[in-house]
Protein backbone atom coordinates (compact mmCIF):
# COMPACT_ATOMS: atom_id res chain seq x y z
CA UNK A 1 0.00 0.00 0.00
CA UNK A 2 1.12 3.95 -0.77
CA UNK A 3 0.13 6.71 0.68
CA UNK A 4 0.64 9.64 -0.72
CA UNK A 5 1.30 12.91 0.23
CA UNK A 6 1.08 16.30 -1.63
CA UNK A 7 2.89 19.64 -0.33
CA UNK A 8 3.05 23.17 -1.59
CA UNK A 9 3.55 23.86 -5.42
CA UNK A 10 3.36 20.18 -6.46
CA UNK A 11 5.47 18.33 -4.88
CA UNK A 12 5.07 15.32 -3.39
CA UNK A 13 5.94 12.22 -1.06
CA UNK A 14 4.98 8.80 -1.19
CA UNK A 15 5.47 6.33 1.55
CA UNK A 16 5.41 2.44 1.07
CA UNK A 17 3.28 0.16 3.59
CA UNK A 18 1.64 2.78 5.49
CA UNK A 19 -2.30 2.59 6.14
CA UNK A 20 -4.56 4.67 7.78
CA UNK A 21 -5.78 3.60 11.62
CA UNK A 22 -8.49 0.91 11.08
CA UNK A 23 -10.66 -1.22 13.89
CA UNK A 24 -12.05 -4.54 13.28
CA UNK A 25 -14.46 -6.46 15.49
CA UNK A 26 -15.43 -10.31 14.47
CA UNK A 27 -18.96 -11.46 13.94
CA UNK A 28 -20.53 -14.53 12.25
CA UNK A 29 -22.85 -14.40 9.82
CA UNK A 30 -26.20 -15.21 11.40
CA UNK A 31 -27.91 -17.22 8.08
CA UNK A 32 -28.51 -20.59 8.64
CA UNK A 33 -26.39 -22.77 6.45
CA UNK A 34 -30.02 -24.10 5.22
CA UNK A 35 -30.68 -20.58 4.23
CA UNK A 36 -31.16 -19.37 0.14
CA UNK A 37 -27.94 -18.58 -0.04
CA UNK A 38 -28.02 -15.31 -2.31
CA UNK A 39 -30.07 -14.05 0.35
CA UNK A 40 -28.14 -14.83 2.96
CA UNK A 41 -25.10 -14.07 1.57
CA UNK A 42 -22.41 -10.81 2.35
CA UNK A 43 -20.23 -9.62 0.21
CA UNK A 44 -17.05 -6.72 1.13
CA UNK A 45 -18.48 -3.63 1.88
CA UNK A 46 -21.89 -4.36 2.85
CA UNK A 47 -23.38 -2.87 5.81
CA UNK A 48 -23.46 -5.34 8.38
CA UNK A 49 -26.40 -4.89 11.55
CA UNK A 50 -26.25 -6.86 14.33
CA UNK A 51 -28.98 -9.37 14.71
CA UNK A 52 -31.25 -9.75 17.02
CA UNK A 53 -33.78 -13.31 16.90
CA UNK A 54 -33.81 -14.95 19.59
CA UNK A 55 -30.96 -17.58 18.83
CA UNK A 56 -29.00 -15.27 17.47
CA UNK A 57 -28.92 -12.25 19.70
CA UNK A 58 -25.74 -12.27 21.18
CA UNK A 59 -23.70 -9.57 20.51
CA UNK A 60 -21.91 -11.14 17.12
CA UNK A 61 -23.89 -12.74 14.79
CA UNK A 62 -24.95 -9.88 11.78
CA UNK A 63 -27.91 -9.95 9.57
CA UNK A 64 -28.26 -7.78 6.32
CA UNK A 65 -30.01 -4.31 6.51
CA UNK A 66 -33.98 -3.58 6.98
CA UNK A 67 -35.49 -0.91 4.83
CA UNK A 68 -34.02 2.19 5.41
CA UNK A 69 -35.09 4.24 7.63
CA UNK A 70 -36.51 0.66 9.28
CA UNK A 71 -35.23 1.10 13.62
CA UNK A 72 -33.54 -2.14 12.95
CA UNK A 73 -30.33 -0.11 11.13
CA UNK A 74 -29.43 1.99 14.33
CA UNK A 75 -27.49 -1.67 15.02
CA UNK A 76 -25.36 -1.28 12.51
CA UNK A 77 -21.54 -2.07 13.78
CA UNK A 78 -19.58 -1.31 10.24
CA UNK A 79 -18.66 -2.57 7.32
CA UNK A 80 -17.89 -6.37 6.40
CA UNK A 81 -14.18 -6.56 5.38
CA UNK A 82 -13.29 -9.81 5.31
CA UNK A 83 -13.85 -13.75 5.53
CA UNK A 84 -12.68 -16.50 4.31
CA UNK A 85 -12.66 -16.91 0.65
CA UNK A 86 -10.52 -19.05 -1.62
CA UNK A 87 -12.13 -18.34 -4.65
CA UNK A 88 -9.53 -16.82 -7.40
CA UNK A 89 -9.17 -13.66 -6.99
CA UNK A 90 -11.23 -13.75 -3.92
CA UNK A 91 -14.49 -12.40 -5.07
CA UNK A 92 -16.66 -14.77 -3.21
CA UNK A 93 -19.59 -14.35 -0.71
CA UNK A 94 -19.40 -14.31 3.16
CA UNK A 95 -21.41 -17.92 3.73
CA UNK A 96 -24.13 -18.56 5.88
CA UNK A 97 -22.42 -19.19 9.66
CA UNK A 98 -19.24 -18.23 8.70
CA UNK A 99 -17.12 -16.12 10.60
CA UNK A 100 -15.44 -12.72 9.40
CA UNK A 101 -13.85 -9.41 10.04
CA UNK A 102 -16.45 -5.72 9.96
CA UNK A 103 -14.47 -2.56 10.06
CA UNK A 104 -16.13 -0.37 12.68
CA UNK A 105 -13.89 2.26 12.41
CA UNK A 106 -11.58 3.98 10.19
CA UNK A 107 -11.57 4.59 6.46
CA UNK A 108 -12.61 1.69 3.91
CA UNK A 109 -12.75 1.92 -0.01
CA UNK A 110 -15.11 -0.62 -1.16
CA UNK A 111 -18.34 0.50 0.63
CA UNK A 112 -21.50 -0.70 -1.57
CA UNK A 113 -23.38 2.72 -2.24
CA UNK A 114 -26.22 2.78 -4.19
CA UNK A 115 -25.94 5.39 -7.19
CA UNK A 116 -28.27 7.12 -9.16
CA UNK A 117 -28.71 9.71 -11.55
CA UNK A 118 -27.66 12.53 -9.19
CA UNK A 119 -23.56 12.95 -8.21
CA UNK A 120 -22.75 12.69 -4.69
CA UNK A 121 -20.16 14.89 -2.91
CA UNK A 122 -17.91 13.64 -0.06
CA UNK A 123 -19.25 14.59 3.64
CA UNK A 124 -22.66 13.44 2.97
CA UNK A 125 -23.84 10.98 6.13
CA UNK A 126 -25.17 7.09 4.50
CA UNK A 127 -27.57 4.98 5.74
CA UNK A 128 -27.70 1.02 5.38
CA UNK A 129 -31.22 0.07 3.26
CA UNK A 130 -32.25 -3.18 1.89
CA UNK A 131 -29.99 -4.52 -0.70
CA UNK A 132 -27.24 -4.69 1.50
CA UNK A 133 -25.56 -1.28 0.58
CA UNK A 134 -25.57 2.21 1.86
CA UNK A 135 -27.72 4.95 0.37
CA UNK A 136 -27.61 8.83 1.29
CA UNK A 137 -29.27 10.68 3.39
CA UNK A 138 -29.45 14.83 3.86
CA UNK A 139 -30.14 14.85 7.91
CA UNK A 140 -30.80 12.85 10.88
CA UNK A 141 -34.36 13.56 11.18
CA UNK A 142 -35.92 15.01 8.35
CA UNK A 143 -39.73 16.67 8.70
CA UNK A 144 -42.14 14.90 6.89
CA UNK A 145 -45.54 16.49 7.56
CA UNK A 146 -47.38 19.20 9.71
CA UNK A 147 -51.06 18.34 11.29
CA UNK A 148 -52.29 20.61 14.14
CA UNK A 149 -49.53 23.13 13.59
CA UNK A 150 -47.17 20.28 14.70
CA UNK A 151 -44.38 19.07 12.98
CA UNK A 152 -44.38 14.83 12.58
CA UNK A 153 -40.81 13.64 11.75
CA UNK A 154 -39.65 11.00 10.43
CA UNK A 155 -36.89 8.23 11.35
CA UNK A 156 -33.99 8.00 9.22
CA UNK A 157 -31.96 5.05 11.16
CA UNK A 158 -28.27 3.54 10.93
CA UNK A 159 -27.01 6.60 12.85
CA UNK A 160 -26.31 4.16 15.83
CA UNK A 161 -23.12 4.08 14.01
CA UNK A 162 -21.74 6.82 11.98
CA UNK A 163 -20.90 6.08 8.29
CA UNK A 164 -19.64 9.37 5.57
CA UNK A 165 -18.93 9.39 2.13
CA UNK A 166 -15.38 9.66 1.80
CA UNK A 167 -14.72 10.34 -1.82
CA UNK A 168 -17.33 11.73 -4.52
CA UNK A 169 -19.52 9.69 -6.81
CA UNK A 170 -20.47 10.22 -10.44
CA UNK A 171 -23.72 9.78 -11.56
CA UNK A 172 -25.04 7.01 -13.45
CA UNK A 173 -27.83 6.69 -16.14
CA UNK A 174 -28.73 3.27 -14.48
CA UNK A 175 -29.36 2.38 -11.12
CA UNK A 176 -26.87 0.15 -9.01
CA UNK A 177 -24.29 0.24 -7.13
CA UNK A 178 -20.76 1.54 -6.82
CA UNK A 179 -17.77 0.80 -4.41
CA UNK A 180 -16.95 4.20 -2.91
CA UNK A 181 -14.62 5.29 0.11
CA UNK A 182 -16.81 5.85 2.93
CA UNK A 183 -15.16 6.95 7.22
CA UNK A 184 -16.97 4.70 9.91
CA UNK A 185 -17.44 5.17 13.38
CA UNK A 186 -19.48 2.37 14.29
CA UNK A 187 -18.12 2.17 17.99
């Protein structure tokens, strides 16, 4: 890995084998091994929420995201990172009751953001949605409606843990996904 960095008038330095300050936790993928397994399957840089069914509420097993804005995202703990994979090149999927590696904090450059037709700037806060990936939001709590002169807001959740867009993304004419930097604080 290089890091690079730029001074005054162009010049430059670049340093060999230096990273930025990541923190990992473990957790195990909560799926069943009897579970469809493109549902129940993670993939590097999903959002990863801890779950909480009876059997598997204990603090490490991880379930996909709910709907956003769904209470279930203010468990999110980070970002799955890693797990065991020996496929070439490892582009595999995080099985059902295996165990892996979420960054909870730090900076990570494969987060799965969903993309539109609109460019996204760096600072904006994500949320984890259905589809396993991380969509944008504009605040916290956003008003929704007024009745009696009062406002009614509504819940937009993964804030338990903090996730930013860390590098801008284009638009796109289709709808998908893109791997984009993205700063956690999921601790």
């Amino acid at each position: 890995m290089q890091i690079q960095i730029v001074g005054a008038v162009g010049s430059s330095t670049t340093y060999t084998n230096a990273f930025n300050e990541r923190i990992f936790r473990v957790a195990r993928n909560s799926y069943t091994k009897t579970a469809t397994i493109t549902a129940a399957s993670f993939v590097r840089g999903n959002p990863a929420v801890l779950a909480t069914e009876t059997a598997s509420n204990n603090g490490y097993d991880i379930k996909h995201p709910d709907t956003m804005g769904q209470q279930m995202n203010n468990l999110l703990i980070g970002v799955v990172y890693d797990y065991p994979d020996t496929t070439i090149g490892r582009t595999g999927v995080m099985q059902p009751e295996d165990v892996g590696v979420i960054a909870c904090y730090g900076l990570v450059t494969n987060a799965v953001v969903s993309v539109g037709t609109v460019s996204m700037a760096a600072g904006l806060l994500l949320s984890p949605d259905t589809g396993s990936q991380f969509r944008t939001m504009q605040a916290i709590v956003a008003g929704s409606a007024t009745v009696a002169s009062s406002a009614i807001f509504t819940q937009l959740s993964g804030v338990g843990g903090l996730v930013i867009l860390a590098s801008n993304v284009a638009s796109s004419s289709a709808s998908g996904t893109v791997a984009a930097a993205a700063f956690i604080r999921c601790m």
